[in-house]
C-alpha atoms as a PDB file:
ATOM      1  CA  UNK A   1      16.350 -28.483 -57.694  1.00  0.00           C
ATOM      2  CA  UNK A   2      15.295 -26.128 -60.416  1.00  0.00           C
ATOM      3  CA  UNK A   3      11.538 -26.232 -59.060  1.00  0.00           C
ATOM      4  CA  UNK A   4      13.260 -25.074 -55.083  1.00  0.00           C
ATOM      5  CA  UNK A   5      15.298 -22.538 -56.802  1.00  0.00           C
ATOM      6  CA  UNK A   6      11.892 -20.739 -58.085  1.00  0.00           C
ATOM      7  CA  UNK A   7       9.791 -21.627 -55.575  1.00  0.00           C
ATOM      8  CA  UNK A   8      12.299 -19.613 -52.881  1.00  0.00           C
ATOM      9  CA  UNK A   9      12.602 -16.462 -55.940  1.00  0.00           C
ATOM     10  CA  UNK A  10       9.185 -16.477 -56.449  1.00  0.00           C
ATOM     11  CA  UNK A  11       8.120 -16.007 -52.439  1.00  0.00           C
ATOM     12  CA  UNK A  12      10.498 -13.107 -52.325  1.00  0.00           C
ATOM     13  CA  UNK A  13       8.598 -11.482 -54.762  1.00  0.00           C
ATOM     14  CA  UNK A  14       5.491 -12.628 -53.898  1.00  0.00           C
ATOM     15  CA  UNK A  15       4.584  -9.729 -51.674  1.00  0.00           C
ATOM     16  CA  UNK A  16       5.495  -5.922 -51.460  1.00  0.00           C
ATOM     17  CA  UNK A  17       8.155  -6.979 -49.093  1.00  0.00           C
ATOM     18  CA  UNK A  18      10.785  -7.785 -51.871  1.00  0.00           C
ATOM     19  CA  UNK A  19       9.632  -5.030 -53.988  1.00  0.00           C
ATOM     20  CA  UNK A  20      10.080  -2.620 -51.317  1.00  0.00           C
ATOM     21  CA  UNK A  21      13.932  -3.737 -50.403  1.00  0.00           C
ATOM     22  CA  UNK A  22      14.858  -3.151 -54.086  1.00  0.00           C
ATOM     23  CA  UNK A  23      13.412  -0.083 -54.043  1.00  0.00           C
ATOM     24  CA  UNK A  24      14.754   1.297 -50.646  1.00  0.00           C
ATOM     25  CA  UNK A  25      18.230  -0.110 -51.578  1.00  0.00           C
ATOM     26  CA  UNK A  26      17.856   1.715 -54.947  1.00  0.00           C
ATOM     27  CA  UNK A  27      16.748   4.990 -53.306  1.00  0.00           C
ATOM     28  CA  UNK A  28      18.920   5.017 -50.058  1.00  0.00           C
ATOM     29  CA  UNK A  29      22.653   3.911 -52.472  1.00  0.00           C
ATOM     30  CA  UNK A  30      21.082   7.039 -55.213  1.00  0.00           C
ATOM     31  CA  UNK A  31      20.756   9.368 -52.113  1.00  0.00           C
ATOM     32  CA  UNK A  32      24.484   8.422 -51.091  1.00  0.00           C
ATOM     33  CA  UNK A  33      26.232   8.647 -54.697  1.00  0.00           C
ATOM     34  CA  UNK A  34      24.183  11.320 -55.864  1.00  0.00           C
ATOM     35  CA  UNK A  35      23.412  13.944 -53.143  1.00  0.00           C
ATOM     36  CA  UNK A  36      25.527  13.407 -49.647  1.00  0.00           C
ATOM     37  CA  UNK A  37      28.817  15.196 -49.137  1.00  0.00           C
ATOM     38  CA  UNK A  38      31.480  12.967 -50.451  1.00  0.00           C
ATOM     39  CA  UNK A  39      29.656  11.979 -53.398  1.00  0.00           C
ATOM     40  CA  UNK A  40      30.335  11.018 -57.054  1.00  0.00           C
ATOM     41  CA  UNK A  41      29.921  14.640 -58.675  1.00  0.00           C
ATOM     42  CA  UNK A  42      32.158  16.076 -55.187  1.00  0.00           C
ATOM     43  CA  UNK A  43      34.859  13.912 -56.088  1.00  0.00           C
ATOM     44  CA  UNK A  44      34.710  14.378 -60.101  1.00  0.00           C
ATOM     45  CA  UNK A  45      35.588  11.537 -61.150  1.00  0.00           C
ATOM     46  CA  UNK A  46      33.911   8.839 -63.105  1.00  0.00           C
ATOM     47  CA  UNK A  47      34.027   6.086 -60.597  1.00  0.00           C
ATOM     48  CA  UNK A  48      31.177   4.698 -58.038  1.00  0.00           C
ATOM     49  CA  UNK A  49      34.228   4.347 -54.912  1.00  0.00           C
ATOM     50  CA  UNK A  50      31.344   5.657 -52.953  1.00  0.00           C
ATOM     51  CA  UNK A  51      28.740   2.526 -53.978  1.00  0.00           C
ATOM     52  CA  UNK A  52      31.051  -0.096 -53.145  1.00  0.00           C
ATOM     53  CA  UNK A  53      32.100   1.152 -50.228  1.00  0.00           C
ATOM     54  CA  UNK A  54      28.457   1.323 -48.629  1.00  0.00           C
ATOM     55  CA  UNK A  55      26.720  -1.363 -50.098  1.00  0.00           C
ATOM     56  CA  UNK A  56      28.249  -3.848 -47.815  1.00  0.00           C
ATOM     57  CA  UNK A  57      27.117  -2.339 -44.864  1.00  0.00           C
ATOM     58  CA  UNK A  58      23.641  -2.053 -46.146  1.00  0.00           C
ATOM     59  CA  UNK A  59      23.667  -6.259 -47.179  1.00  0.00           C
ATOM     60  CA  UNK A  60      25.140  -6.890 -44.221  1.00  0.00           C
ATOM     61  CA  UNK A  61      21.706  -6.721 -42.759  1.00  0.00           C
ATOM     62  CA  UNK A  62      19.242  -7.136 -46.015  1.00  0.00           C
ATOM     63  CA  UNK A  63      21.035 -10.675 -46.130  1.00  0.00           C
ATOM     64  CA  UNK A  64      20.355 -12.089 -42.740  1.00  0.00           C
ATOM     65  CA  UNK A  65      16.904 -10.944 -43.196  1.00  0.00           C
ATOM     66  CA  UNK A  66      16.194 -13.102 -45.715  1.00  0.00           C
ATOM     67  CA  UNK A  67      18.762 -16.498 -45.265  1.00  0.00           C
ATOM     68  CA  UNK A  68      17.043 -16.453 -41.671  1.00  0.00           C
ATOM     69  CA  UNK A  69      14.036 -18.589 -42.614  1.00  0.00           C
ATOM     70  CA  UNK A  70      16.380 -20.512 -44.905  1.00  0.00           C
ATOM     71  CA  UNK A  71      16.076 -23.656 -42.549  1.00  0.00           C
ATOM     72  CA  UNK A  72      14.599 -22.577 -39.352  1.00  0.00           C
ATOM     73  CA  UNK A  73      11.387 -22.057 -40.787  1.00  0.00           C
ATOM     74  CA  UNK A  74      11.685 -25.335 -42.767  1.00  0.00           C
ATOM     75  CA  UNK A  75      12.352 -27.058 -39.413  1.00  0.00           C
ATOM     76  CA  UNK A  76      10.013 -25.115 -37.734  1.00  0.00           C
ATOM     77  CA  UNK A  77       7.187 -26.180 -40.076  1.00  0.00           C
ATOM     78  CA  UNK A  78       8.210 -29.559 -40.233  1.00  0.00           C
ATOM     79  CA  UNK A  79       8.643 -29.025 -44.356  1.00  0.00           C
ATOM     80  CA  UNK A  80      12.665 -29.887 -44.246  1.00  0.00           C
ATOM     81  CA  UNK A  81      11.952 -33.435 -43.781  1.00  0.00           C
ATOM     82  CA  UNK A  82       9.734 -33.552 -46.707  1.00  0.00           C
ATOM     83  CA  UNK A  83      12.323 -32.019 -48.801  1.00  0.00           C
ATOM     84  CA  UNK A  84      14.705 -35.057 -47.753  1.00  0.00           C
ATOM     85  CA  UNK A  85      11.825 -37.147 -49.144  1.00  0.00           C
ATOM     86  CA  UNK A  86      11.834 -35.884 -52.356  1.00  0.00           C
ATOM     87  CA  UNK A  87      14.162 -37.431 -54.894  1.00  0.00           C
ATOM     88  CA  UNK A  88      16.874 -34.575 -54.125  1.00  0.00           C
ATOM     89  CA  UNK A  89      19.760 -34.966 -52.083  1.00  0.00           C
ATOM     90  CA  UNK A  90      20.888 -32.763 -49.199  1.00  0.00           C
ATOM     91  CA  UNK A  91      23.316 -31.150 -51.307  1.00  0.00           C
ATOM     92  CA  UNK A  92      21.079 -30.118 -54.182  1.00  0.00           C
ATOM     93  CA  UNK A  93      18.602 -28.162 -51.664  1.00  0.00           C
ATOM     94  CA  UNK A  94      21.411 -26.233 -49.999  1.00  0.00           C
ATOM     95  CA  UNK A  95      22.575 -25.296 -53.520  1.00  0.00           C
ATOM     96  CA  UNK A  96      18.975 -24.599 -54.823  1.00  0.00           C
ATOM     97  CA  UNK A  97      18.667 -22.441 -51.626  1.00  0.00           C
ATOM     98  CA  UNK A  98      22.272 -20.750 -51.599  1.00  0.00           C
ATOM     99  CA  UNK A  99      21.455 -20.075 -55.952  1.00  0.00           C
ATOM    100  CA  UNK A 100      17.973 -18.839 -55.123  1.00  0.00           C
ATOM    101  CA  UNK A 101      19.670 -16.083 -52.722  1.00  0.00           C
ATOM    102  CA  UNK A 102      21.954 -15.408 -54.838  1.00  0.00           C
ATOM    103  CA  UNK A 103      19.550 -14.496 -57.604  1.00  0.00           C
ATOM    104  CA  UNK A 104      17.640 -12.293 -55.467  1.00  0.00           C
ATOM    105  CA  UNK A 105      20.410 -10.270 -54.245  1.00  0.00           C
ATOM    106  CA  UNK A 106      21.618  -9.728 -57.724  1.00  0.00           C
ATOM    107  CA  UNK A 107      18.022  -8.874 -58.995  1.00  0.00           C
ATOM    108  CA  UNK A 108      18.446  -6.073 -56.203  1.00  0.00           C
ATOM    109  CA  UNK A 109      21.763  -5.249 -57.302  1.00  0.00           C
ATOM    110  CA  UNK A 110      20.288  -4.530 -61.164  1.00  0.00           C
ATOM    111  CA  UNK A 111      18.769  -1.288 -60.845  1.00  0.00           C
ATOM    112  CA  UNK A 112      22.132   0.244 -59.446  1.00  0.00           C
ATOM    113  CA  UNK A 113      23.517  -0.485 -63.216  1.00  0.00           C
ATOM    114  CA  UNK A 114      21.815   2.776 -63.708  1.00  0.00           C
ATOM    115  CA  UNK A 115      24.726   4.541 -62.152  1.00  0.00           C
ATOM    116  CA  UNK A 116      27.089   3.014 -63.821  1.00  0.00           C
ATOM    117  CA  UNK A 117      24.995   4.344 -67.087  1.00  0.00           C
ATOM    118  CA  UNK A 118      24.469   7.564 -65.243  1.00  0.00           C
ATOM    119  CA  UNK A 119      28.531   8.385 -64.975  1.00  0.00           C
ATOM    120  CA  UNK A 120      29.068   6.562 -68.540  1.00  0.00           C
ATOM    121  CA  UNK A 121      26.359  10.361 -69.346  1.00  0.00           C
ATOM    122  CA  UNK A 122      28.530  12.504 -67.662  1.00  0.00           C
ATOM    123  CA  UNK A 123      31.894  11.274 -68.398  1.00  0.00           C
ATOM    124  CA  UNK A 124      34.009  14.204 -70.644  1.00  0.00           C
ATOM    125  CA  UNK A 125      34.244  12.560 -73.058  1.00  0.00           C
ATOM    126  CA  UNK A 126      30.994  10.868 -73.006  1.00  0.00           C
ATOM    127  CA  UNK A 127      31.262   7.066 -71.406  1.00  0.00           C
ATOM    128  CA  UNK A 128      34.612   7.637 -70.255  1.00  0.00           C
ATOM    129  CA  UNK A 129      34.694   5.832 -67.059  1.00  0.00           C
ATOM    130  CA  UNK A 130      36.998   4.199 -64.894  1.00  0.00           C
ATOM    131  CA  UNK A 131      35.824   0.424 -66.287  1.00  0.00           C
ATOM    132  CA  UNK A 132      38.350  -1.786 -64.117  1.00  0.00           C
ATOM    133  CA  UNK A 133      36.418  -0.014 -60.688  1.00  0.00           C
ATOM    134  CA  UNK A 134      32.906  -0.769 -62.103  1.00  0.00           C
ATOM    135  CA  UNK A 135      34.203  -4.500 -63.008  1.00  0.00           C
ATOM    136  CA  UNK A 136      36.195  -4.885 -59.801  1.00  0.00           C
ATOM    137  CA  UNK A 137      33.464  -3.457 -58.148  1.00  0.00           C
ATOM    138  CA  UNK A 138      30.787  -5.639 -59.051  1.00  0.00           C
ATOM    139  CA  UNK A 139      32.927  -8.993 -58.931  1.00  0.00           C
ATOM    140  CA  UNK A 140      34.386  -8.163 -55.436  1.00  0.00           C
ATOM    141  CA  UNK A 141      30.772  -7.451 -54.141  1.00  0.00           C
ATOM    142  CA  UNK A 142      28.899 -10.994 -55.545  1.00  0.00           C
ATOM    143  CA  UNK A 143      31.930 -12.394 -54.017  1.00  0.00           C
ATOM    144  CA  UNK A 144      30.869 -10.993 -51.173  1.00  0.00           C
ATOM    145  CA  UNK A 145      27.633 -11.772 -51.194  1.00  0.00           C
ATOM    146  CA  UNK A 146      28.445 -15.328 -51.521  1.00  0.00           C
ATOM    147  CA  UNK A 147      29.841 -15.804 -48.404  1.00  0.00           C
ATOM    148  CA  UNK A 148      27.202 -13.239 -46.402  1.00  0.00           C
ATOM    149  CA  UNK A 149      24.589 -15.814 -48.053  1.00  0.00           C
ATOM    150  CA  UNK A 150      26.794 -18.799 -46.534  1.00  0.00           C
ATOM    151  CA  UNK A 151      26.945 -17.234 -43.205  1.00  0.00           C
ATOM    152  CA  UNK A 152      23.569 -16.459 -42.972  1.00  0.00           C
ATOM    153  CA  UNK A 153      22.420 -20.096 -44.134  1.00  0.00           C
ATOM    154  CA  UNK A 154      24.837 -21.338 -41.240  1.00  0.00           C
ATOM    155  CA  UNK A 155      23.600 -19.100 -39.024  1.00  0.00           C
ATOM    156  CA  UNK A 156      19.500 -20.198 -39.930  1.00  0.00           C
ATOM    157  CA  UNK A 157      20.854 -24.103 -39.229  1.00  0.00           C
ATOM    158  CA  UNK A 158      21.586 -23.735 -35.788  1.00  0.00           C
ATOM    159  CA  UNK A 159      18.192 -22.701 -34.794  1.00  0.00           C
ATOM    160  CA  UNK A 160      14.016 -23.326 -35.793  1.00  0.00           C
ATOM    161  CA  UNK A 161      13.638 -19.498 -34.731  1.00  0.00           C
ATOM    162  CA  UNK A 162      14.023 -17.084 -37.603  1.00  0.00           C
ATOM    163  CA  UNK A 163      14.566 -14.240 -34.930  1.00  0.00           C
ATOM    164  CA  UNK A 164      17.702 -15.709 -33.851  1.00  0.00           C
ATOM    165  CA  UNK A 165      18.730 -16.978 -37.206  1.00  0.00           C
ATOM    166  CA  UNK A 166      18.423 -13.495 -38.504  1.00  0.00           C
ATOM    167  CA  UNK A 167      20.792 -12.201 -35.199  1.00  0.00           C
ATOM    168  CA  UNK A 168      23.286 -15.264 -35.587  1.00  0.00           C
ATOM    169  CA  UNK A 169      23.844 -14.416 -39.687  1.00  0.00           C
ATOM    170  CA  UNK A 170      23.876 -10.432 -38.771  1.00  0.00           C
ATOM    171  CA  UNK A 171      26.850 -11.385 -35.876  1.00  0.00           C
ATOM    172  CA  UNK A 172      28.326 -13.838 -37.906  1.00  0.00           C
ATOM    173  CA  UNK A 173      28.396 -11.381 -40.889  1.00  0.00           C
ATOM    174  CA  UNK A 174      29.945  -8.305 -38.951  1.00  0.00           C
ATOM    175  CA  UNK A 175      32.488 -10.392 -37.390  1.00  0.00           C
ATOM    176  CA  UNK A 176      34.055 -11.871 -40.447  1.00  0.00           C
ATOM    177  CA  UNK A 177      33.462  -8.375 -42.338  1.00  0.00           C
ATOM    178  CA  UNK A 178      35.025  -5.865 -39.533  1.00  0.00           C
ATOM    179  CA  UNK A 179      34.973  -7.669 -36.395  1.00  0.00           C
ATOM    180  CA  UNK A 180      38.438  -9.951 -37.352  1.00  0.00           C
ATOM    181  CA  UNK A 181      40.212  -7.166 -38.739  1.00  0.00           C
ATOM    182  CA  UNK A 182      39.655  -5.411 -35.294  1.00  0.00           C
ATOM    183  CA  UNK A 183      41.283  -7.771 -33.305  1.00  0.00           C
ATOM    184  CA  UNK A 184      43.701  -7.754 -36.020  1.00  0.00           C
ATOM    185  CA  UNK A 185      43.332 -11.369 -37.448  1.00  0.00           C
ATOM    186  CA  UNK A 186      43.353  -9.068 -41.150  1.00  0.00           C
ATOM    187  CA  UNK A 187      44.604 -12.622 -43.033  1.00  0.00           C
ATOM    188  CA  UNK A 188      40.811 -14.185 -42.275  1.00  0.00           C
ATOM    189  CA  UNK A 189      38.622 -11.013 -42.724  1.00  0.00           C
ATOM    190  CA  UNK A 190      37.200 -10.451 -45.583  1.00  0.00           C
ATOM    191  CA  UNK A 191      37.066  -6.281 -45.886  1.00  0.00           C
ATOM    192  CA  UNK A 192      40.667  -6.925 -47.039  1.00  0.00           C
ATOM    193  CA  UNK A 193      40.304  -8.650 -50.495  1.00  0.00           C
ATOM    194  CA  UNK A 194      37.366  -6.969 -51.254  1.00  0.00           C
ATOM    195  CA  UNK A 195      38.447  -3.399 -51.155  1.00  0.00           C
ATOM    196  CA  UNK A 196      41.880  -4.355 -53.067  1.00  0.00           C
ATOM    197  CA  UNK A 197      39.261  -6.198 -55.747  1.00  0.00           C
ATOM    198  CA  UNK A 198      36.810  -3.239 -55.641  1.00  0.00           C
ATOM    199  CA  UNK A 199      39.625  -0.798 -56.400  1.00  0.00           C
ATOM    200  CA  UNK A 200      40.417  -3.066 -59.481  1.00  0.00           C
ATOM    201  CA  UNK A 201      43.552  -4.660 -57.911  1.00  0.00           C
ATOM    202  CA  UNK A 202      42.939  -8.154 -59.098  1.00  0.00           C
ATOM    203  CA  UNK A 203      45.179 -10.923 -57.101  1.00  0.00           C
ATOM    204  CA  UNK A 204      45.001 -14.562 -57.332  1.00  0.00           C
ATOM    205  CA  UNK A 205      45.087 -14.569 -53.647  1.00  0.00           C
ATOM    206  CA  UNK A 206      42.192 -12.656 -52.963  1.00  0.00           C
ATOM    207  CA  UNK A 207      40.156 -15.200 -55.221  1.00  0.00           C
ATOM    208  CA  UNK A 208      41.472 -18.063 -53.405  1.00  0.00           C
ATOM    209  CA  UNK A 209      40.548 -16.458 -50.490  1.00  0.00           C
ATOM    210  CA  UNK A 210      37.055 -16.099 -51.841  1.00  0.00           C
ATOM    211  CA  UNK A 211      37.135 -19.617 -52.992  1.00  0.00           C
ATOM    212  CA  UNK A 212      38.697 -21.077 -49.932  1.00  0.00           C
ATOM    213  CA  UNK A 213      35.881 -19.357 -47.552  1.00  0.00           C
ATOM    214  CA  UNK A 214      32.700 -20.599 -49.438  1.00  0.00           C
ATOM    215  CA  UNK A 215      34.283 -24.062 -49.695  1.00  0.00           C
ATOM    216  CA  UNK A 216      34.704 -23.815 -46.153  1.00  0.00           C
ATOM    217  CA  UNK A 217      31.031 -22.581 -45.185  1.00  0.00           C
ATOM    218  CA  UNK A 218      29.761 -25.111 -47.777  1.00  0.00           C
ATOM    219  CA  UNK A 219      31.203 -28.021 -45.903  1.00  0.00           C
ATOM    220  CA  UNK A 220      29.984 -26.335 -42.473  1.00  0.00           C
ATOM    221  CA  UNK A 221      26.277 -26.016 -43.822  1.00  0.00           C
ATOM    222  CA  UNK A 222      26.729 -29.770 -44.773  1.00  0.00           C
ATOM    223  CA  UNK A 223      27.487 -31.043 -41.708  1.00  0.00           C
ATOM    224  CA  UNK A 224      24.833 -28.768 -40.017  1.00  0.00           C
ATOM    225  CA  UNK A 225      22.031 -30.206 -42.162  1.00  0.00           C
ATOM    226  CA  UNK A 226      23.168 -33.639 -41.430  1.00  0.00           C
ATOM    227  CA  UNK A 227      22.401 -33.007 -37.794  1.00  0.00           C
ATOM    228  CA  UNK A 228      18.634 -31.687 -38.102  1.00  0.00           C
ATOM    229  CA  UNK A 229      16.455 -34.083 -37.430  1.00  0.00           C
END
Protein backbone atom coordinates (compact mmCIF):
# COMPACT_ATOMS: atom_id res chain seq x y z
CA UNK A 1 0.00 0.00 0.00
CA UNK A 2 2.76 2.23 1.21
CA UNK A 3 4.83 1.50 -2.13
CA UNK A 4 1.14 2.81 -4.33
CA UNK A 5 0.90 5.68 -2.04
CA UNK A 6 4.54 6.95 -3.32
CA UNK A 7 4.51 5.68 -6.47
CA UNK A 8 1.11 8.00 -7.28
CA UNK A 9 3.12 11.23 -5.07
CA UNK A 10 6.08 10.70 -6.75
CA UNK A 11 4.47 10.89 -10.60
CA UNK A 12 2.86 14.13 -9.58
CA UNK A 13 6.03 15.49 -9.02
CA UNK A 14 7.78 13.85 -11.46
CA UNK A 15 7.41 16.52 -14.09
CA UNK A 16 6.99 20.41 -14.15
CA UNK A 17 3.34 19.73 -14.25
CA UNK A 18 2.93 19.42 -10.38
CA UNK A 19 5.44 22.01 -9.75
CA UNK A 20 3.70 24.39 -11.84
CA UNK A 21 0.02 23.87 -10.08
CA UNK A 22 1.65 24.69 -6.70
CA UNK A 23 3.08 27.49 -7.97
CA UNK A 24 0.08 28.98 -9.97
CA UNK A 25 -2.19 28.16 -6.95
CA UNK A 26 0.39 29.98 -4.76
CA UNK A 27 0.58 33.00 -7.10
CA UNK A 28 -3.12 33.29 -8.32
CA UNK A 29 -4.64 32.84 -4.02
CA UNK A 30 -1.37 35.75 -3.20
CA UNK A 31 -2.80 37.92 -6.10
CA UNK A 32 -6.43 37.55 -4.51
CA UNK A 33 -5.52 38.14 -0.65
CA UNK A 34 -2.91 40.48 -1.30
CA UNK A 35 -3.72 42.88 -4.20
CA UNK A 36 -7.59 42.60 -5.59
CA UNK A 37 -10.27 44.87 -4.18
CA UNK A 38 -11.76 43.12 -1.27
CA UNK A 39 -8.62 41.93 0.04
CA UNK A 40 -6.98 41.18 3.43
CA UNK A 41 -5.26 44.73 4.02
CA UNK A 42 -9.01 46.41 2.49
CA UNK A 43 -10.78 44.73 5.10
CA UNK A 44 -8.12 45.26 8.10
CA UNK A 45 -8.45 42.62 9.79
CA UNK A 46 -6.23 39.74 10.61
CA UNK A 47 -8.17 36.98 9.04
CA UNK A 48 -7.70 35.10 5.45
CA UNK A 49 -12.05 35.15 4.91
CA UNK A 50 -10.89 35.95 1.46
CA UNK A 51 -8.57 32.47 1.04
CA UNK A 52 -11.16 30.23 2.11
CA UNK A 53 -13.66 31.55 0.32
CA UNK A 54 -11.81 31.11 -3.18
CA UNK A 55 -9.84 28.22 -2.78
CA UNK A 56 -12.71 25.95 -3.34
CA UNK A 57 -13.50 27.19 -6.52
CA UNK A 58 -9.98 26.96 -7.67
CA UNK A 59 -9.81 22.83 -6.36
CA UNK A 60 -12.86 22.37 -7.70
CA UNK A 61 -11.09 21.96 -10.96
CA UNK A 62 -7.20 21.24 -9.87
CA UNK A 63 -8.90 18.03 -8.27
CA UNK A 64 -10.63 16.45 -11.18
CA UNK A 65 -7.55 17.05 -13.06
CA UNK A 66 -5.66 14.87 -11.27
CA UNK A 67 -8.30 11.91 -9.66
CA UNK A 68 -9.20 11.59 -13.53
CA UNK A 69 -6.51 9.03 -14.38
CA UNK A 70 -7.11 7.56 -10.93
CA UNK A 71 -8.68 4.35 -12.59
CA UNK A 72 -9.40 5.10 -16.12
CA UNK A 73 -5.96 5.15 -17.02
CA UNK A 74 -5.32 2.01 -14.91
CA UNK A 75 -8.11 0.33 -16.92
CA UNK A 76 -7.13 1.84 -19.89
CA UNK A 77 -3.59 0.40 -19.66
CA UNK A 78 -4.66 -2.77 -18.52
CA UNK A 79 -2.37 -2.08 -15.09
CA UNK A 80 -5.65 -2.30 -12.62
CA UNK A 81 -5.77 -5.92 -13.00
CA UNK A 82 -2.24 -6.32 -12.05
CA UNK A 83 -2.79 -4.34 -9.01
CA UNK A 84 -5.61 -6.99 -8.02
CA UNK A 85 -2.74 -9.48 -8.45
CA UNK A 86 -0.62 -8.15 -6.07
CA UNK A 87 -1.01 -9.25 -2.48
CA UNK A 88 -3.28 -6.02 -1.76
CA UNK A 89 -6.83 -6.00 -1.55
CA UNK A 90 -9.26 -3.72 -3.38
CA UNK A 91 -9.66 -1.69 -0.43
CA UNK A 92 -6.03 -0.96 0.33
CA UNK A 93 -5.46 0.52 -3.38
CA UNK A 94 -8.47 2.83 -3.19
CA UNK A 95 -7.08 4.02 0.16
CA UNK A 96 -3.40 4.18 -1.10
CA UNK A 97 -4.92 6.18 -4.04
CA UNK A 98 -7.55 8.42 -2.06
CA UNK A 99 -4.13 9.06 0.77
CA UNK A 100 -1.82 9.71 -2.15
CA UNK A 101 -4.33 12.64 -3.31
CA UNK A 102 -4.71 13.72 -0.34
CA UNK A 103 -1.03 14.31 0.25
CA UNK A 104 -0.64 16.13 -2.85
CA UNK A 105 -3.33 18.53 -2.35
CA UNK A 106 -2.04 19.35 1.05
CA UNK A 107 1.63 19.65 -0.25
CA UNK A 108 -0.13 22.42 -2.50
CA UNK A 109 -1.93 23.78 0.29
CA UNK A 110 1.69 24.35 2.32
CA UNK A 111 3.02 27.31 0.77
CA UNK A 112 -0.29 29.31 1.55
CA UNK A 113 0.90 28.90 5.43
CA UNK A 114 2.88 31.87 4.40
CA UNK A 115 -0.16 34.03 4.75
CA UNK A 116 -1.12 32.93 7.68
CA UNK A 117 2.68 34.00 8.80
CA UNK A 118 2.29 37.05 6.66
CA UNK A 119 -0.94 38.49 8.84
CA UNK A 120 0.66 36.86 12.17
CA UNK A 121 3.68 40.21 10.70
CA UNK A 122 1.18 42.62 10.46
CA UNK A 123 -1.11 41.96 13.23
CA UNK A 124 -1.04 45.24 15.94
CA UNK A 125 0.10 43.71 18.17
CA UNK A 126 2.41 41.53 16.34
CA UNK A 127 0.80 37.78 15.69
CA UNK A 128 -2.46 38.84 16.77
CA UNK A 129 -4.70 36.99 14.53
CA UNK A 130 -8.01 35.69 14.44
CA UNK A 131 -6.64 31.81 15.25
CA UNK A 132 -10.19 29.97 15.35
CA UNK A 133 -10.63 31.34 11.28
CA UNK A 134 -7.11 30.07 10.33
CA UNK A 135 -7.96 26.62 12.27
CA UNK A 136 -11.54 26.47 11.02
CA UNK A 137 -10.29 27.41 7.89
CA UNK A 138 -7.89 24.86 7.21
CA UNK A 139 -9.99 21.88 8.82
CA UNK A 140 -13.20 22.84 6.88
CA UNK A 141 -11.12 22.94 3.57
CA UNK A 142 -9.18 19.19 3.94
CA UNK A 143 -12.63 18.24 4.76
CA UNK A 144 -13.43 19.39 1.72
CA UNK A 145 -10.99 18.11 -0.15
CA UNK A 146 -11.80 14.74 1.02
CA UNK A 147 -14.87 14.41 -0.51
CA UNK A 148 -13.79 16.48 -3.99
CA UNK A 149 -11.02 13.57 -3.99
CA UNK A 150 -13.99 10.93 -3.49
CA UNK A 151 -16.01 12.42 -6.18
CA UNK A 152 -13.45 12.64 -8.52
CA UNK A 153 -12.23 8.90 -7.89
CA UNK A 154 -16.04 7.98 -8.53
CA UNK A 155 -16.22 9.94 -11.28
CA UNK A 156 -12.59 8.24 -12.95
CA UNK A 157 -14.50 4.58 -12.22
CA UNK A 158 -17.17 4.97 -14.51
CA UNK A 159 -15.04 5.43 -17.48
CA UNK A 160 -11.25 4.19 -19.18
CA UNK A 161 -11.20 7.88 -20.69
CA UNK A 162 -9.45 10.39 -18.48
CA UNK A 163 -11.23 13.22 -20.58
CA UNK A 164 -14.49 12.24 -19.33
CA UNK A 165 -13.34 11.23 -15.93
CA UNK A 166 -11.92 14.65 -15.51
CA UNK A 167 -15.67 16.22 -16.80
CA UNK A 168 -17.69 13.60 -14.61
CA UNK A 169 -15.49 14.62 -11.16
CA UNK A 170 -15.65 18.54 -12.33
CA UNK A 171 -19.86 18.00 -12.66
CA UNK A 172 -20.01 15.86 -9.89
CA UNK A 173 -17.94 18.36 -7.80
CA UNK A 174 -20.02 21.60 -8.72
CA UNK A 175 -23.19 19.90 -8.15
CA UNK A 176 -22.66 18.76 -4.63
CA UNK A 177 -20.65 22.17 -3.92
CA UNK A 178 -23.33 24.82 -5.45
CA UNK A 179 -25.44 22.95 -7.73
CA UNK A 180 -27.78 21.27 -4.59
CA UNK A 181 -27.99 24.33 -2.75
CA UNK A 182 -29.51 25.89 -5.99
CA UNK A 183 -32.27 23.77 -6.28
CA UNK A 184 -32.45 24.23 -2.68
CA UNK A 185 -31.67 20.64 -1.36
CA UNK A 186 -29.13 23.01 1.28
CA UNK A 187 -29.32 19.74 3.93
CA UNK A 188 -27.02 17.58 1.20
CA UNK A 189 -24.70 20.38 -0.15
CA UNK A 190 -21.76 20.78 1.15
CA UNK A 191 -21.01 24.89 0.82
CA UNK A 192 -23.16 24.84 4.00
CA UNK A 193 -20.92 23.17 6.68
CA UNK A 194 -17.98 24.39 5.29
CA UNK A 195 -18.50 28.08 5.45
CA UNK A 196 -20.08 27.72 9.16
CA UNK A 197 -16.58 25.56 9.87
CA UNK A 198 -14.42 28.09 7.94
CA UNK A 199 -15.87 30.96 9.97
CA UNK A 200 -14.81 28.92 13.14
CA UNK A 201 -18.39 27.80 14.01
CA UNK A 202 -17.56 24.28 14.97
CA UNK A 203 -20.84 21.86 15.10
CA UNK A 204 -20.95 18.24 15.60
CA UNK A 205 -23.31 18.16 12.76
CA UNK A 206 -21.28 19.57 10.24
CA UNK A 207 -18.57 16.80 11.06
CA UNK A 208 -21.03 14.13 10.77
CA UNK A 209 -21.95 15.50 7.74
CA UNK A 210 -18.36 15.34 6.62
CA UNK A 211 -18.09 11.91 7.98
CA UNK A 212 -21.36 10.63 6.71
CA UNK A 213 -20.47 11.83 2.93
CA UNK A 214 -16.96 10.15 2.61
CA UNK A 215 -18.41 6.99 4.18
CA UNK A 216 -20.91 7.21 1.63
CA UNK A 217 -18.53 7.83 -1.51
CA UNK A 218 -16.20 5.19 0.04
CA UNK A 219 -18.80 2.50 -0.21
CA UNK A 220 -19.81 3.89 -3.84
CA UNK A 221 -16.06 3.66 -5.08
CA UNK A 222 -16.22 0.04 -3.62
CA UNK A 223 -18.85 -1.17 -5.41
CA UNK A 224 -17.60 0.62 -8.62
CA UNK A 225 -14.25 -1.19 -8.49
CA UNK A 226 -15.96 -4.42 -7.97
CA UNK A 227 -17.55 -4.00 -11.35
CA UNK A 228 -14.30 -3.29 -13.57
CA UNK A 229 -13.28 -6.01 -15.15
Amino acid sequence: MLALLKKDVLAFFSSWMGWGIIASFFVLMGVYVWVVDGNVLDFGFAELSVFFNLSPWFFLFLVPSLTMNSFSEEVEKGTFQLLRSLPISDTQILGAKCLALLSILILVLLPSLLFVQSIAVLGLPASNFDSSLIYGGYAALLLLLLCFVGLGVLGSSFTKKQPVAFLLGLVLNFVFWQGLKELGWDMFDLSSPYNRLSMGVLQFTDLCFFCGFVLVLWGAIRIRMSRII
